[in-house]
C-alpha atoms as a PDB file:
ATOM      1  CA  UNK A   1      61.527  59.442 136.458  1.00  0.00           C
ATOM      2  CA  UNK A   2      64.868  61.214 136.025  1.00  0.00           C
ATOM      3  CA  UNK A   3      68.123  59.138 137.266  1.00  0.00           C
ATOM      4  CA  UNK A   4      71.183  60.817 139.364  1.00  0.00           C
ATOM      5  CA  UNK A   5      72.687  60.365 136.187  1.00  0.00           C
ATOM      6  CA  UNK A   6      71.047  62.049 133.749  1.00  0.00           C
ATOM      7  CA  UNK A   7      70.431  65.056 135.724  1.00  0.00           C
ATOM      8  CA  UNK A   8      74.241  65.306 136.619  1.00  0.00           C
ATOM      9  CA  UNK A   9      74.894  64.999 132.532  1.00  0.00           C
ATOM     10  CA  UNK A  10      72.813  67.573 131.842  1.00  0.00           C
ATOM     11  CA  UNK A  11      73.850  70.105 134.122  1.00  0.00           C
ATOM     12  CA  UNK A  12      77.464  69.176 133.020  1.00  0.00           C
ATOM     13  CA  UNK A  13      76.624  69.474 129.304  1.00  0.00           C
ATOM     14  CA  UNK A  14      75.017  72.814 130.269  1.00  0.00           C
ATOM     15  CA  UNK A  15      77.977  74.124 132.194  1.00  0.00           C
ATOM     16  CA  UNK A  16      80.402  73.213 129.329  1.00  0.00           C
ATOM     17  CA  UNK A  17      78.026  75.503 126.990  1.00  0.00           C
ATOM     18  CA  UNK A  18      78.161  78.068 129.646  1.00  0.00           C
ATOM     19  CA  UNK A  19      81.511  77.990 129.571  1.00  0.00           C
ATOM     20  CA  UNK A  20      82.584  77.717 126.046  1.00  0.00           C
ATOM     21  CA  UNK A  21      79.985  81.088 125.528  1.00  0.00           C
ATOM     22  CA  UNK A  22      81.776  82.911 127.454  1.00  0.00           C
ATOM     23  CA  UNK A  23      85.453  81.908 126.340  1.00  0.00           C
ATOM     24  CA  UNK A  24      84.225  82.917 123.116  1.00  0.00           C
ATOM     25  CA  UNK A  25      82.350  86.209 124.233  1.00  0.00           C
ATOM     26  CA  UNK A  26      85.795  86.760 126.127  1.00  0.00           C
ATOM     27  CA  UNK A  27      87.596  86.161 123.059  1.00  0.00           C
ATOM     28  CA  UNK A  28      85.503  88.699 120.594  1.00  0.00           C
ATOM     29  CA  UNK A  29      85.735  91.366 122.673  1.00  0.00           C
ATOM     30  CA  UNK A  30      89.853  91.234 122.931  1.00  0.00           C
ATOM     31  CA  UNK A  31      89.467  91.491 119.301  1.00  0.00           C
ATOM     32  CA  UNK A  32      87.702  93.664 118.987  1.00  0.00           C
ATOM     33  CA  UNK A  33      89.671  95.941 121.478  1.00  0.00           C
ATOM     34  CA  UNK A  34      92.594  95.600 120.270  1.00  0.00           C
ATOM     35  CA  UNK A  35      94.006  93.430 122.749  1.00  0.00           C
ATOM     36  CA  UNK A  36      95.529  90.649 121.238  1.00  0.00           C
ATOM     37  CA  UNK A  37      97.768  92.727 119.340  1.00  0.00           C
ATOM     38  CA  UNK A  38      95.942  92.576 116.393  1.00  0.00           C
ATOM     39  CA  UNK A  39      93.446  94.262 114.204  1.00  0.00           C
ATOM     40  CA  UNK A  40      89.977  92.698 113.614  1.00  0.00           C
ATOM     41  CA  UNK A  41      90.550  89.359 111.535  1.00  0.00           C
ATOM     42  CA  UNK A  42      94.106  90.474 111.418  1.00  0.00           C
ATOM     43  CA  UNK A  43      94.895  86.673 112.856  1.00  0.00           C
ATOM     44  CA  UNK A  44      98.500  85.758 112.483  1.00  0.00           C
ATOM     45  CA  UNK A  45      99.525  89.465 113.956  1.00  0.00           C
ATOM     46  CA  UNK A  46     101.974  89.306 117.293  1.00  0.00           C
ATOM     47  CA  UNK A  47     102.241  91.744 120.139  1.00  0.00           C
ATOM     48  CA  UNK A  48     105.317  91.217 120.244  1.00  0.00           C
ATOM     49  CA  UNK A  49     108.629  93.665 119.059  1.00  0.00           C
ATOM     50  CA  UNK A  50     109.213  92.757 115.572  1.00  0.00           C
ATOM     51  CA  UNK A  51     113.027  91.807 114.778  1.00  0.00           C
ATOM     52  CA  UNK A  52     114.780  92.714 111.811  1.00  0.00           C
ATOM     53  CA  UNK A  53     114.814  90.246 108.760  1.00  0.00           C
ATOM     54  CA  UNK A  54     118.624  88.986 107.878  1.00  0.00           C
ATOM     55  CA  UNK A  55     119.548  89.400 104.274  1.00  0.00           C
ATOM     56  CA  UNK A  56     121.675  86.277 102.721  1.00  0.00           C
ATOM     57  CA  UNK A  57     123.403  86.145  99.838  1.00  0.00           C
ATOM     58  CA  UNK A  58     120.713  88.857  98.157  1.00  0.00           C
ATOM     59  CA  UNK A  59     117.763  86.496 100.134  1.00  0.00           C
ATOM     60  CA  UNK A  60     115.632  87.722 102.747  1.00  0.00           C
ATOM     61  CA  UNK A  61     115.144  85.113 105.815  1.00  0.00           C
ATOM     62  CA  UNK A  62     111.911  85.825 108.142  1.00  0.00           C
ATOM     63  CA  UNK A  63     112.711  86.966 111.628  1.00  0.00           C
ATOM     64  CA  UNK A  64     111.505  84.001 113.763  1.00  0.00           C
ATOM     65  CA  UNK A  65     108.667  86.520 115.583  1.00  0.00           C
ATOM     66  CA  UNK A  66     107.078  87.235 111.824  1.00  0.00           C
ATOM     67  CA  UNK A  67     103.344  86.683 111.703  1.00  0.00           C
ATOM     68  CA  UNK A  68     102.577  84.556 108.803  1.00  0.00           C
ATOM     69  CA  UNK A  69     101.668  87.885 106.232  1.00  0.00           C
ATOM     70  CA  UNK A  70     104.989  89.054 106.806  1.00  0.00           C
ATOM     71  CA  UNK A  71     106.742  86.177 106.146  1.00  0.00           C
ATOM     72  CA  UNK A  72     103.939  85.441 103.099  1.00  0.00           C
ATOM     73  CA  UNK A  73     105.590  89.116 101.968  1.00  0.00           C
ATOM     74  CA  UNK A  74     109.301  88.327 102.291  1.00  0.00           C
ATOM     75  CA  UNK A  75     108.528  85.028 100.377  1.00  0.00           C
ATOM     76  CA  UNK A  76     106.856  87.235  97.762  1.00  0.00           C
ATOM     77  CA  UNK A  77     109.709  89.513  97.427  1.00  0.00           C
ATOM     78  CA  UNK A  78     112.320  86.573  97.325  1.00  0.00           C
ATOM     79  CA  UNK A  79     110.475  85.162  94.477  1.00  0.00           C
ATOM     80  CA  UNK A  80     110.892  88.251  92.331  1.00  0.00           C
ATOM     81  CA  UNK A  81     114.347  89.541  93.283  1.00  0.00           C
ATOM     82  CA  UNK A  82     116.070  88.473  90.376  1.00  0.00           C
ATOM     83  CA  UNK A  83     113.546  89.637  88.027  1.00  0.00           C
ATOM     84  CA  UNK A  84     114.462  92.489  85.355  1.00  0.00           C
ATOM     85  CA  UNK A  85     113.165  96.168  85.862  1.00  0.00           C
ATOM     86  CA  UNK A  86     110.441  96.482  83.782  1.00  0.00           C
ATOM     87  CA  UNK A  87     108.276  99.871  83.162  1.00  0.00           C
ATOM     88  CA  UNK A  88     104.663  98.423  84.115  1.00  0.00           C
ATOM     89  CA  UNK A  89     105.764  95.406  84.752  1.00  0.00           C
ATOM     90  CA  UNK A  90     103.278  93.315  87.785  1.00  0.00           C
ATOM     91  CA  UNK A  91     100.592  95.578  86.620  1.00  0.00           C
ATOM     92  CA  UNK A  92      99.149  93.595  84.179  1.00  0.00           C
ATOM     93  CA  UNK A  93      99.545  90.267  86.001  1.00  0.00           C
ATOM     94  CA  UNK A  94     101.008  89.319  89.092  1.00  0.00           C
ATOM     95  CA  UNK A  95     102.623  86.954  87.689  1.00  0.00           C
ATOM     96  CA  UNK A  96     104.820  88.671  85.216  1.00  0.00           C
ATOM     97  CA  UNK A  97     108.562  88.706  83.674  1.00  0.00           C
ATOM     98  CA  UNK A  98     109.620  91.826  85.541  1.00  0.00           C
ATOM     99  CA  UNK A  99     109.054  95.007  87.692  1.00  0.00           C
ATOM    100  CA  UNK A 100     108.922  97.909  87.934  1.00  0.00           C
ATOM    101  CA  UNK A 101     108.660  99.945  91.456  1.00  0.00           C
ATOM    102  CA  UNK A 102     104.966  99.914  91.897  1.00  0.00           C
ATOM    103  CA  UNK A 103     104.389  96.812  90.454  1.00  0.00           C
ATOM    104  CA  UNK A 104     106.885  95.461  93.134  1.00  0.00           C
ATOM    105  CA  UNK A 105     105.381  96.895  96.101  1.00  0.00           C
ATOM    106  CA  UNK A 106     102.093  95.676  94.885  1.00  0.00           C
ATOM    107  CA  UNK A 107     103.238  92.122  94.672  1.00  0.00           C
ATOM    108  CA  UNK A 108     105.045  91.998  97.636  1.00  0.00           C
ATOM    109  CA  UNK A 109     101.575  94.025  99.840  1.00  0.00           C
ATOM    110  CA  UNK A 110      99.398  91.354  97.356  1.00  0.00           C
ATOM    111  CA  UNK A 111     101.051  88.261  98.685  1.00  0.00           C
ATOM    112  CA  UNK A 112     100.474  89.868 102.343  1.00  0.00           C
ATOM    113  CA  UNK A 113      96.841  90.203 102.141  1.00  0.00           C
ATOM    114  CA  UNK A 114      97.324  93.709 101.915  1.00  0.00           C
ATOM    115  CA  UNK A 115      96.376  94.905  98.125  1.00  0.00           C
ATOM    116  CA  UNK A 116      93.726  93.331  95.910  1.00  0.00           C
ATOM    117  CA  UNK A 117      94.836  95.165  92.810  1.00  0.00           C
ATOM    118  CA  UNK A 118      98.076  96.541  91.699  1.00  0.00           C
ATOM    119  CA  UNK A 119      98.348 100.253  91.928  1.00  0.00           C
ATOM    120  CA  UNK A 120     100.549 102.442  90.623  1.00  0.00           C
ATOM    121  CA  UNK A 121     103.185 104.411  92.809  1.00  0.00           C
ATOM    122  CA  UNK A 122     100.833 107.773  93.036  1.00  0.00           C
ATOM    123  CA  UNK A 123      98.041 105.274  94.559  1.00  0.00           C
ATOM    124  CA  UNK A 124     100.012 104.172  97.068  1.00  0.00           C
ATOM    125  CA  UNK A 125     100.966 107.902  98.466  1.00  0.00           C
ATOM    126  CA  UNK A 126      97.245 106.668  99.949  1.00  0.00           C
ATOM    127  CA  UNK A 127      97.429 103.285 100.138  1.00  0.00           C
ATOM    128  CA  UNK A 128      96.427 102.413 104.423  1.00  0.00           C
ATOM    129  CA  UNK A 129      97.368 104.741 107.178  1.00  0.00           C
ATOM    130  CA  UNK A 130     100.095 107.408 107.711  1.00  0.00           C
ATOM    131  CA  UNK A 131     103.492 106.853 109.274  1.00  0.00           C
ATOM    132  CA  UNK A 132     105.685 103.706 109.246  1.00  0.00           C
ATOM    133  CA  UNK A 133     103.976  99.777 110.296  1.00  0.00           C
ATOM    134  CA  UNK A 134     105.464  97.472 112.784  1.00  0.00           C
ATOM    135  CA  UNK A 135     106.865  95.079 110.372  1.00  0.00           C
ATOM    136  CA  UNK A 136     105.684  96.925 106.483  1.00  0.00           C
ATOM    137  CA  UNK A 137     105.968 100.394 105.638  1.00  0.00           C
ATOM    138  CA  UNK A 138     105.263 101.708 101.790  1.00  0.00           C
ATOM    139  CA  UNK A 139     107.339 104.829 101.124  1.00  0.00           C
ATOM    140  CA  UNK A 140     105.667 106.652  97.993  1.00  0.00           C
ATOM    141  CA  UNK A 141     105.903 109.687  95.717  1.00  0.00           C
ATOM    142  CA  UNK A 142     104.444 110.484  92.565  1.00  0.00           C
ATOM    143  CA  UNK A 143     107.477 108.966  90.353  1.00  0.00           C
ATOM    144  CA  UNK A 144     108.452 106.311  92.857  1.00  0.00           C
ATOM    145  CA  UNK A 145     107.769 103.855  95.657  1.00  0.00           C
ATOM    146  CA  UNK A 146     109.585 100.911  97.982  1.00  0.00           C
ATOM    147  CA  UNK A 147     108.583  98.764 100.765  1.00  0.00           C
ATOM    148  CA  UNK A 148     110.519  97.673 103.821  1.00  0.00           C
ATOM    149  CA  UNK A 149     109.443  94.348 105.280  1.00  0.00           C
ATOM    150  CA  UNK A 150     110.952  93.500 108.747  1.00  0.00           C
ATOM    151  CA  UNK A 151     113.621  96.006 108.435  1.00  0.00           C
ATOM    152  CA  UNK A 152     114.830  95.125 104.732  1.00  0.00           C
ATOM    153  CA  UNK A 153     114.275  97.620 101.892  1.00  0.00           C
ATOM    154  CA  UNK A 154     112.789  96.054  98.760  1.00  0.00           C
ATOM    155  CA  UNK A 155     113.776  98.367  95.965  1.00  0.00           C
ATOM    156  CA  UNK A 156     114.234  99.169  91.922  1.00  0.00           C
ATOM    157  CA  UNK A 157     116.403 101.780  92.443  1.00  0.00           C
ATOM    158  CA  UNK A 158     120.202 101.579  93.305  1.00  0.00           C
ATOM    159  CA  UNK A 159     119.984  98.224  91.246  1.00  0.00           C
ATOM    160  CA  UNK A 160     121.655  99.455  88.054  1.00  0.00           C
ATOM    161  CA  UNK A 161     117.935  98.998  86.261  1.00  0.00           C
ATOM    162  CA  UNK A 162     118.425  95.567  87.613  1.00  0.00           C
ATOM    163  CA  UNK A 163     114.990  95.254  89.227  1.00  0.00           C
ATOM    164  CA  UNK A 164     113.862  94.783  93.038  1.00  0.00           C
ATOM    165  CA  UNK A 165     116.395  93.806  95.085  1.00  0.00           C
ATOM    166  CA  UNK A 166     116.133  93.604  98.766  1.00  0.00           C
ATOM    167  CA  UNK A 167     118.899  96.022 100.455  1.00  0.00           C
ATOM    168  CA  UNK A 168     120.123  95.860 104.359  1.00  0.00           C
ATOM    169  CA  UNK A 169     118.870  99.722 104.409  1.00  0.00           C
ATOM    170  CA  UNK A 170     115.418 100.809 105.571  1.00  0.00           C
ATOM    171  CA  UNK A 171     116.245 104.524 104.294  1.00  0.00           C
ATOM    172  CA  UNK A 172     112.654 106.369 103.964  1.00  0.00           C
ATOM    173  CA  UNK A 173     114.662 109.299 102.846  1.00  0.00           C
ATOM    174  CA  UNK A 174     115.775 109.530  98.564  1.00  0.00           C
ATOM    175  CA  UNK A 175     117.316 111.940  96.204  1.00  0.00           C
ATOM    176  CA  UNK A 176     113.982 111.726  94.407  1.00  0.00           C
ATOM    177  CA  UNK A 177     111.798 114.228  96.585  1.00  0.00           C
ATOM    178  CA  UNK A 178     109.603 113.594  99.718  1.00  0.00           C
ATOM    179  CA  UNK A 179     107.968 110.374 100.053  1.00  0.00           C
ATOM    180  CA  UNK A 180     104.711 109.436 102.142  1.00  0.00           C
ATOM    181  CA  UNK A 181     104.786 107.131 104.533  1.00  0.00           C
ATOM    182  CA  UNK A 182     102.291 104.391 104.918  1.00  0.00           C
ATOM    183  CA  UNK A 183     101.442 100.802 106.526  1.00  0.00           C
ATOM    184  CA  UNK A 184      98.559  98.684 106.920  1.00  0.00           C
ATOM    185  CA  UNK A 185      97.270  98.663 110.288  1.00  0.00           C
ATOM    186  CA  UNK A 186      98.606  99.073 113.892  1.00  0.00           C
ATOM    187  CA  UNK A 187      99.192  95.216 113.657  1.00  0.00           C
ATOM    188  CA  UNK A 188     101.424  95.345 110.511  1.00  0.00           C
END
């Protein structure tokens, strides 16, 4: 014979499960919608206006509103902004003793989450979706290619053959012929 008890436990435990199903249900179909902000399994991704990075002493500091990949991205590009220029260089290895453009951008999109392989400035002319990101855009021709992360331009060119360097600019304009214009998702 069942007690008070256990029948009150059971149709607790039952409307916990209930409950939980549909939180989760709930949850999967924001997702899915778009309505978090985000993509898909784009966690980390906020709905909220991005802010412009600050640039320190040649250093780029994360806006306090940057989902993690972005600031996974500025860390990326702060790790290699002393490097030399070097034609090819991040191709071979991520890891490497210098950059050049491409091999740059692909570091920088790599440490995001965004690129499995490096590619070459030509590739990325294709690389994601037309027209500038939230918080990354990849500006690309056939001879050359930057990124801007959080409003800071991450370039090999105006460096004196210096290497990447981030700059306060976000031009998507150059000297160097038309560029396309390309980001990751409607997230990034």
């Amino acid at each position: 014979m069942r007690t008070t008890r256990d029948h009150l436990s059971r149709r607790t435990l039952a409307s916990v499960v209930a409950t939980l199903l549909a939180t989760s249900l709930l949850a999967s179909s924001a997702i899915a919608l778009g309505a978090t902000g985000g993509v898909g399994t784009d966690a980390g991704a906020t709905s909220s206006k991005p802010q412009r990075a600050k640039l320190k002493n040649g250093k780029a500091i994360a806006p306090s509103n940057a989902p993690a990949r972005i600031r996974r991205a500025i860390a990326a590009g702060n790790e290699i902004r002393h490097k030399p220029y070097v034609w090819g260089g991040g191709h071979g290895k991520w890891k490497d003793s210098g950059y050049d453009c491409s091999g740059t951008v692909s570091y920088i999109l790599h440490a995001a989450g965004m690129l499995n392989s490096p590619r070459d400035s030509g590739q990325l002319r294709k690389w994601g979706h037309k027209g500038r990101g939230q918080w990354i855009t990849v500006a690309a021709n056939a001879g050359h290619t930057y990124i801007v992360v959080a409003g800071l331009r991450m370039d090999t060119s105006g460096t004196g053959g210096n290497g990447p360097r981030w700059h306060g600019s976000d031009i998507y304009t150059r000297t160097n012929g038309p560029f396309a214009i390309r980001h990751y998702s409607s997230a990034y």
